[in-house]
Every structure is written in C-alpha cells, then in structure tokens.
Protein backbone atom coordinates (compact mmCIF):
# COMPACT_ATOMS: atom_id res chain seq x y z
CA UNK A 1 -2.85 -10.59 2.85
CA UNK A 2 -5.46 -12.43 0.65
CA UNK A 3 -3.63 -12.54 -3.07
CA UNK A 4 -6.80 -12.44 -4.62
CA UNK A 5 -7.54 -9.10 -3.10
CA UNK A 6 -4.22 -7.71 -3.39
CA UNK A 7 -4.77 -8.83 -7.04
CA UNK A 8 -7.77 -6.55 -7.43
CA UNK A 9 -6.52 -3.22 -5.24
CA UNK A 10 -4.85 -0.51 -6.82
CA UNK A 11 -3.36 3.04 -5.57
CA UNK A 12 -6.24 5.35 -4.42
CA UNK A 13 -4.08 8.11 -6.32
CA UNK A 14 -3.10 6.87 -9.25
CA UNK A 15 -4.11 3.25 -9.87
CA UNK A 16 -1.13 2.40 -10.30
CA UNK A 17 0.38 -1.27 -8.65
CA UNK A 18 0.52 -2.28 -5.06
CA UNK A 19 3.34 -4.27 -2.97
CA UNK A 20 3.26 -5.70 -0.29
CA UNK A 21 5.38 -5.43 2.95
CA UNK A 22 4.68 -8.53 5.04
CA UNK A 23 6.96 -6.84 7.89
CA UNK A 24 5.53 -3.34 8.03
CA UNK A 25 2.42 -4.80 7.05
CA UNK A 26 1.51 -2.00 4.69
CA UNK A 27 1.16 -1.79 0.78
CA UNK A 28 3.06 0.36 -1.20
CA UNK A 29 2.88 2.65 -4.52
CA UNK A 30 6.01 3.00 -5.79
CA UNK A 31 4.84 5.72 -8.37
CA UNK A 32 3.10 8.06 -5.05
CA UNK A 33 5.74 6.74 -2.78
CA UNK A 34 3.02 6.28 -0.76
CA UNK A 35 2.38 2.98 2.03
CA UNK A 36 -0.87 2.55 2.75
CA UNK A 37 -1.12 0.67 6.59
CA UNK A 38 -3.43 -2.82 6.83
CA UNK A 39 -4.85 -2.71 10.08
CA UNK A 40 -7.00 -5.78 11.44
CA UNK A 41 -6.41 -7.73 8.21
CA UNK A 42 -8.21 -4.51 6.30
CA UNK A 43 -6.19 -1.89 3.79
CA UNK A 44 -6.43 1.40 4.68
CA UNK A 45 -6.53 2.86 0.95
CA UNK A 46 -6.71 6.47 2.40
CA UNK A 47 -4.24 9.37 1.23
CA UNK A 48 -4.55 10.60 5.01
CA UNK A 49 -3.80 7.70 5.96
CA UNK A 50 -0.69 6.61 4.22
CA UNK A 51 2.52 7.74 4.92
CA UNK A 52 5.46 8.59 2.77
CA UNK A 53 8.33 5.86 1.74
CA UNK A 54 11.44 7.23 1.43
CA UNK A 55 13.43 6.24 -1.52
CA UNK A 56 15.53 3.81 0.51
CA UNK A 57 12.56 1.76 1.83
CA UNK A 58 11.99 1.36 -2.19
C-alpha cells in the first residue's frame, strides 16, 4: 500500500483515520469498526463492501 495514498484516504463514513492490515490486506476504521478490502492493489472504500471488525481484531 502506497503511504502517500494511504496518507490522503479517509473513512467513506466518517472521515475519520485509516490502518492498515498488511496480512488481511484491508484498511480499517476503528471509529465504524469497519475494514474496507484492497483488491488488485485498489481500496475498496465502499460501505457494502466492508465488513465488520470485531473488537478483538482492534
């Protein structure tokens, strides 16, 4: 994942801050709970898209 970009992205939801999971290869609002999947190198910044995290995976 390109740090610039990740730099510049923000939570479709809420615009609040993105992390990034290397292993699931997803990025993650804490404040939604919401992971967002990269697919092909490209974020997926879709609600319907994302799935839930559980507060564990936090």
């Amino acid at each position: 994942m390109d740090k610039n970009l990740l730099g510049i992205l923000a939570c479709p939801v809420c615009k609040g801050e993105l992390l990034y999971d290397s292993t699931n290869l997803e990025l993650i609002c804490r404040f939604d709970r919401l992971a967002y999947p990269i697919i092909d190198e490209i974020p997926v910044m879709l609600e319907s898209r994302a799935r839930r995290v559980g507060e564990e995976e936090l």
